[in-house]
Protein backbone atom coordinates (compact mmCIF):
# COMPACT_ATOMS: atom_id res chain seq x y z
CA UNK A 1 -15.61 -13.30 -10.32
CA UNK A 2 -15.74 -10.40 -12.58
CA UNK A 3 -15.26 -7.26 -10.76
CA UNK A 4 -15.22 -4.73 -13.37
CA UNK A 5 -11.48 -4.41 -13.75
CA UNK A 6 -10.99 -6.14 -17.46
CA UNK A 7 -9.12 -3.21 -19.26
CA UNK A 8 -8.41 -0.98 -16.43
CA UNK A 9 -5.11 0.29 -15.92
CA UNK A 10 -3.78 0.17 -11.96
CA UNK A 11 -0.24 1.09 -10.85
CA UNK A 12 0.70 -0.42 -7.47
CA UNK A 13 3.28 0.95 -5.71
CA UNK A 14 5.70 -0.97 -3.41
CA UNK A 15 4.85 -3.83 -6.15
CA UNK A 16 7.79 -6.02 -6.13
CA UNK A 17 6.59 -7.65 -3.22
CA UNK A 18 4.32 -8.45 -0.22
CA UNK A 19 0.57 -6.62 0.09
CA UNK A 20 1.77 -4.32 -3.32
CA UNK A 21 2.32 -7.85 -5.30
CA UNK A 22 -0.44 -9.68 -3.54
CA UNK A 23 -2.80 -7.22 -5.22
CA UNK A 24 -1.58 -6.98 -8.52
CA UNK A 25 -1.84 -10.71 -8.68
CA UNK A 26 -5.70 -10.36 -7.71
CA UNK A 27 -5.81 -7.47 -10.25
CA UNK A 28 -4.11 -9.53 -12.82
CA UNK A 29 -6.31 -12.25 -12.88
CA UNK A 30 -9.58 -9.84 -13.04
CA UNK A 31 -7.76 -8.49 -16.30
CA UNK A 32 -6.55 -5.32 -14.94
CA UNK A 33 -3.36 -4.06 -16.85
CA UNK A 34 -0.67 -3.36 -14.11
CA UNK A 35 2.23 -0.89 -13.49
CA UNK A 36 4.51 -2.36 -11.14
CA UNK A 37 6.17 0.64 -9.16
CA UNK A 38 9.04 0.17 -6.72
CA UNK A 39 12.53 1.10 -6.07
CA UNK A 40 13.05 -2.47 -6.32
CA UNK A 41 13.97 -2.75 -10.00
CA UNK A 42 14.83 -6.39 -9.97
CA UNK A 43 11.92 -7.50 -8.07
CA UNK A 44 9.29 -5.45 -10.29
CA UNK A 45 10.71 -6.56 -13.39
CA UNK A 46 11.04 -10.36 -12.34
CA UNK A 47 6.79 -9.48 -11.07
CA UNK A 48 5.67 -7.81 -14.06
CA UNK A 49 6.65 -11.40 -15.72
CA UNK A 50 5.52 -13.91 -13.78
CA UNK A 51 1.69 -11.77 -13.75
CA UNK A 52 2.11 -11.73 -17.89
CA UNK A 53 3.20 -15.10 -18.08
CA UNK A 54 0.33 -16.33 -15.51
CA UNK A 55 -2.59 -14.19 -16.48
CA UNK A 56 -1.83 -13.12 -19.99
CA UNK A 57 -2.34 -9.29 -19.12
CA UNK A 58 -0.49 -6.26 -19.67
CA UNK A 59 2.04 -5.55 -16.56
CA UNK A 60 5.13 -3.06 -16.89
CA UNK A 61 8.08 -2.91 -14.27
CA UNK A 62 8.65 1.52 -13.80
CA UNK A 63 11.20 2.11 -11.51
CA UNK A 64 10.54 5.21 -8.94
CA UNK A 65 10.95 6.58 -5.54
CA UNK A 66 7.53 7.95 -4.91
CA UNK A 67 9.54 10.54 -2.48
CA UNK A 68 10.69 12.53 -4.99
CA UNK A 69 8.37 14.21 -7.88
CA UNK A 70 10.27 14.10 -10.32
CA UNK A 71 10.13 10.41 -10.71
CA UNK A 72 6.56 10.30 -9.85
CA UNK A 73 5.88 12.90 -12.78
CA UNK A 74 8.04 10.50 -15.05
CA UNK A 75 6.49 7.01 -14.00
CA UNK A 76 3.22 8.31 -14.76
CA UNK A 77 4.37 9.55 -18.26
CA UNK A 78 5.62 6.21 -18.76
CA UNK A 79 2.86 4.36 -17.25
CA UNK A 80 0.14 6.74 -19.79
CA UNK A 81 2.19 6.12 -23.08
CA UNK A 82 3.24 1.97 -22.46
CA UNK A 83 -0.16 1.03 -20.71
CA UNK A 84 -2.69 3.45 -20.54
CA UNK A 85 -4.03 6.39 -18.60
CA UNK A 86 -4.05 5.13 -14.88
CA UNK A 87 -7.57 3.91 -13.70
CA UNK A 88 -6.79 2.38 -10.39
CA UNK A 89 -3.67 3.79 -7.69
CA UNK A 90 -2.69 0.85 -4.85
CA UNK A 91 -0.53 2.61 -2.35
CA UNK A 92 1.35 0.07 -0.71
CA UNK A 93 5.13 1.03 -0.83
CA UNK A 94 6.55 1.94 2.79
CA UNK A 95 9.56 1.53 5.14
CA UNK A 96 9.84 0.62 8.62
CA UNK A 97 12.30 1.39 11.32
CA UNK A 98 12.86 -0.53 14.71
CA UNK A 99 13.72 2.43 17.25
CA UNK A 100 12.19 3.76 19.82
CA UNK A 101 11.43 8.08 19.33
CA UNK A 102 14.53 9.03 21.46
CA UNK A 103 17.16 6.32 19.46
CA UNK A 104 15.64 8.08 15.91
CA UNK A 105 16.57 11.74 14.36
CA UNK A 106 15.66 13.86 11.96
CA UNK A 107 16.73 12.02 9.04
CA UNK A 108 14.94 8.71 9.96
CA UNK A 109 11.79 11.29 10.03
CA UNK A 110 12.49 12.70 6.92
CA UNK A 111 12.72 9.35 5.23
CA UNK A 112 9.68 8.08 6.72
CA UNK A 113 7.47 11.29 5.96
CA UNK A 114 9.18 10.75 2.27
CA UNK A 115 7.63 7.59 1.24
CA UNK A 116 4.97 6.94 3.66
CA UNK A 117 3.40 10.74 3.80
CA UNK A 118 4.96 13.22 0.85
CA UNK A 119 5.11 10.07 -1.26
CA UNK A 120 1.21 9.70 -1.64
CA UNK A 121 0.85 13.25 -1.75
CA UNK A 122 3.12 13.39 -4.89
CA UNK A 123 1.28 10.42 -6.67
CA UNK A 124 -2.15 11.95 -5.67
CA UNK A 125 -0.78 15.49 -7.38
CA UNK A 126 0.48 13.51 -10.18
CA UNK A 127 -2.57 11.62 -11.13
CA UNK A 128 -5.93 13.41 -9.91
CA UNK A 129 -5.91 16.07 -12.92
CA UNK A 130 -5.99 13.15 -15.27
CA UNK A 131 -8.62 11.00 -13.60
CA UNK A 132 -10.96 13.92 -12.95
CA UNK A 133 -10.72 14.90 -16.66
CA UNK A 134 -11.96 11.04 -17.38
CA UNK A 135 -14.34 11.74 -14.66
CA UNK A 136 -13.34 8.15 -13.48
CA UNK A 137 -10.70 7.09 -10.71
CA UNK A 138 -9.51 4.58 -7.78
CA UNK A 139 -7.33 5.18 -4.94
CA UNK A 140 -6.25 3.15 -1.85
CA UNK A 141 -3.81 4.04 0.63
CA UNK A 142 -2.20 1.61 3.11
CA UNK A 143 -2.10 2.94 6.74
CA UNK A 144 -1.09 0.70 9.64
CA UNK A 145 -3.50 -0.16 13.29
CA UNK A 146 -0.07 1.86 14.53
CA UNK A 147 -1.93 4.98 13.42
CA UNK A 148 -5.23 4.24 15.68
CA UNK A 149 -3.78 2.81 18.48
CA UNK A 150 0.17 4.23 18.51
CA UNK A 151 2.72 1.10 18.70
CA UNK A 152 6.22 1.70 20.78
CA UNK A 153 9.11 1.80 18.44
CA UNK A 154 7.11 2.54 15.75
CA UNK A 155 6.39 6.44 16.67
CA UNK A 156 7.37 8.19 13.59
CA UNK A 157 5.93 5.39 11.14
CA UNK A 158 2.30 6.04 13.01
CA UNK A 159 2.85 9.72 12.66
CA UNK A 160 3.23 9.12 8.82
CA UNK A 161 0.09 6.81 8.70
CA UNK A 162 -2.18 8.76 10.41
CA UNK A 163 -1.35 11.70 8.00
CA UNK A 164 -2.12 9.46 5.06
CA UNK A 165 -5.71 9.24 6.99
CA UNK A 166 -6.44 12.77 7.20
CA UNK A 167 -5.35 13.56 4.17
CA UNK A 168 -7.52 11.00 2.02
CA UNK A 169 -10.43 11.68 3.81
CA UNK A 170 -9.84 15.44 3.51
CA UNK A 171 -9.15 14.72 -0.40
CA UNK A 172 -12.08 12.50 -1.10
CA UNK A 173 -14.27 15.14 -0.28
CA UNK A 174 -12.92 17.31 -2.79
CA UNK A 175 -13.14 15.14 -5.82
CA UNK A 176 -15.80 12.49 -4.97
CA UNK A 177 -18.21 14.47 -7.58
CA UNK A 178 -15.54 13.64 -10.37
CA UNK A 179 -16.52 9.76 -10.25
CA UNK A 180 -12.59 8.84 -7.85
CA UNK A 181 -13.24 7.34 -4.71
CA UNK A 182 -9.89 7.07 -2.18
CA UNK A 183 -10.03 4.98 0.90
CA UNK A 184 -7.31 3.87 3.48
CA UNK A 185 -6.78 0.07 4.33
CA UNK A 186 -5.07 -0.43 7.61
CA UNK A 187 -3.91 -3.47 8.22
CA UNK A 188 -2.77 -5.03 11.44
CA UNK A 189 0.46 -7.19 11.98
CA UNK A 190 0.99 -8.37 8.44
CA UNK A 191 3.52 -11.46 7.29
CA UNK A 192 4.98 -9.47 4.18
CA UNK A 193 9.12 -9.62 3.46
CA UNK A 194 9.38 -5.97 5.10
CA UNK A 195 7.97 -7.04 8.71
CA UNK A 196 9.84 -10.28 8.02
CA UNK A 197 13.58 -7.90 8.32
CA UNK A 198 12.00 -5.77 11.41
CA UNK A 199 11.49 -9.37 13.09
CA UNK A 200 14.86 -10.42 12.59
CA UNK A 201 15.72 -7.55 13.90
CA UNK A 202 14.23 -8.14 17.27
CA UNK A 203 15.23 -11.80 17.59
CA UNK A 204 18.56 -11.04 17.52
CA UNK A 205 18.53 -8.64 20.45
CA UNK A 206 16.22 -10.90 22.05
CA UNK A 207 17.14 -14.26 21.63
CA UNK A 208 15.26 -17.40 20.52
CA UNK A 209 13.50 -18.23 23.78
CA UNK A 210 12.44 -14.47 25.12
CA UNK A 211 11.40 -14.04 20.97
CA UNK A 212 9.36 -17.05 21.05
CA UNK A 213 7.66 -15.66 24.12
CA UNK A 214 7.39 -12.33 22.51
CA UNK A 215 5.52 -14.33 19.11
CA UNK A 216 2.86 -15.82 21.38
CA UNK A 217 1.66 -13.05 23.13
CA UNK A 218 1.47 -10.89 19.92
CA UNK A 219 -0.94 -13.80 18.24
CA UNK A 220 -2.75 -14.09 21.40
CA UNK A 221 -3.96 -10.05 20.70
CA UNK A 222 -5.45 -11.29 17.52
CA UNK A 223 -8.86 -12.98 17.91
CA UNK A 224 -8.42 -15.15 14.83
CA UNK A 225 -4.99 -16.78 16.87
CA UNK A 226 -2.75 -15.50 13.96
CA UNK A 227 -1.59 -12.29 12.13
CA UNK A 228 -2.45 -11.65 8.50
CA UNK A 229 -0.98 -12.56 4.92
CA UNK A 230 -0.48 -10.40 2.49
CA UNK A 231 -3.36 -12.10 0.30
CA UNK A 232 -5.92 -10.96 3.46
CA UNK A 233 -5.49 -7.01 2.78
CA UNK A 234 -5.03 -7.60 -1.07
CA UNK A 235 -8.78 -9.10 -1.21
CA UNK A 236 -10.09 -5.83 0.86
CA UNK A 237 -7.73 -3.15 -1.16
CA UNK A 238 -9.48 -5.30 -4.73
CA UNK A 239 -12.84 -4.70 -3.53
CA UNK A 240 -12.02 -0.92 -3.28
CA UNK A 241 -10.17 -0.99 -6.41
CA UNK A 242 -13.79 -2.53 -8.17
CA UNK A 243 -16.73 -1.06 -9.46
CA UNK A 244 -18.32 -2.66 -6.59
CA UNK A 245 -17.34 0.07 -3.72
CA UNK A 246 -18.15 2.90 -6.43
CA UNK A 247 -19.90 4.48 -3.18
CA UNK A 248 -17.51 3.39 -0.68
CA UNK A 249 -15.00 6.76 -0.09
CA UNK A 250 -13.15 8.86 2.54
CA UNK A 251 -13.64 5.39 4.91
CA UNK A 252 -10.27 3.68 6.57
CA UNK A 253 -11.26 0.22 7.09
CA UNK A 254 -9.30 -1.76 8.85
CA UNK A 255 -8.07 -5.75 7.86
CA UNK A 256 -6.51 -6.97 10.91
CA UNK A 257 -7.72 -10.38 12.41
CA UNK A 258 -9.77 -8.36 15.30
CA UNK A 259 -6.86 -6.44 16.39
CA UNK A 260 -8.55 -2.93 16.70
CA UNK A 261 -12.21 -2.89 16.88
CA UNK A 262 -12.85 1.02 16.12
């Protein structure tokens, strides 16, 4: 299905695996040139050539930790002179704690808000100037159901995604008459390699039989009897990333098996 993405340059961050590598294989295979971003050096550069090797496009590996500017500043210099000027922005890359407000301090905040909040803000100041001069642009934003709802030991993580809500739809108003659309994906319980560590996490202090428990009543909260795969948001976050939502902006919609019905 052609989409409108042949040529366009996207940088995903949090690419070197789960939802962030999910899309760029989707964008890959609609001919999208891709940016791999993640702290994960190994991991972007081993994606960047399995998506050249399997779709024949152009994909880079560029190092960065979105929470500082400076490297956000630099990966888009890179990205500009090795790819082209970035189209498309798929904001994936995140971390996730397992404590409960009271166990967590102010660095675990300050970490979170790094990535998951000051993070997008960085890559948003880093790449709007350029996209409104081409008077063209794409942005999507992973949030988290945690954000709508609140989730117990997941307090801080919330608090970052439900910034990353205000602040696109606040944004989007601003530049929507410059041809960039930004819109928020929040997806529910999601099988991707970082949930994968939190749940190991909680199996050991609970023990096989209470976790097994613990795994049924979560899927029974889902309608569809399971929670998602990465490929599930990646479909939703192409869509946005496609000339077919050019008048779909400021919206959070949320992927998530019938887990929150806003």
């Amino acid at each position: 299905m052609d989409i409108g993405l042949t040529g366009k340059c996207a940088i995903i961050t949090g690419g070197a695996r789960g939802i962030g590598f999910a899309t760029a294989r989707i964008l890959a295979g609609e001919g999208a040139k891709i940016a791999l971003v993640d702290i994960n050096s190994k991991g972007i550069e081993h994606g960047a050539k399995a998506l050249r090797r399997g779709f024949g496009i152009e994909a880079i590996a560029v190092p960065a930790n979105i929470a500082a500017p400076e490297a956000v500043a630099k990966m888009i210099e890179t990205v500009s002179k090795e790819l082209a000027p970035p189209d498309i922005l798929v904001n994936s890359a995140a971390v996730l704690d397992n404590k409960t407000f009271l166990e967590s301090d102010g660095s675990d905040w300050d970490r979170m808000l790094g990535v998951c909040l000051t993070g997008p803000m960085h890559l948003m100041h880093g790449l709007l100037p350029g996209m409104i001069e081409r008077g063209y642009g794409r942005m999507i934003f992973l949030a988290s159901d945690a954000a709508r709802v609140g989730q117990a030991r997941l307090s801080y993580y919330a608090a970052a995604k439900g910034g990353i809500v205000a602040l696109v739809k606040s944004v989007a108003q601003e530049v929507g008459t410059h041809g960039i659309t930004m819109n928020v994906v929040s997806p529910g319980a999601t099988n991707t390699e970082l949930r994968q560590d939190r749940e190991a996490e909680i199996r050991q202090s609970m023990g096989e039989e209470k976790y097994a428990s613990y795994t049924r009543k979560v899927n029974r909260r889902y309608p569809v009897g399971r929670i998602g795969e990465p490929d599930d948001i990646a479909g939703m976050i192409s869509y946005l990333a496609s000339d077919k939502a050019a008048w779909v902006t400021g919206q959070v919609i949320s992927v998530n098996g019938g887990f929150v019905m806003p």
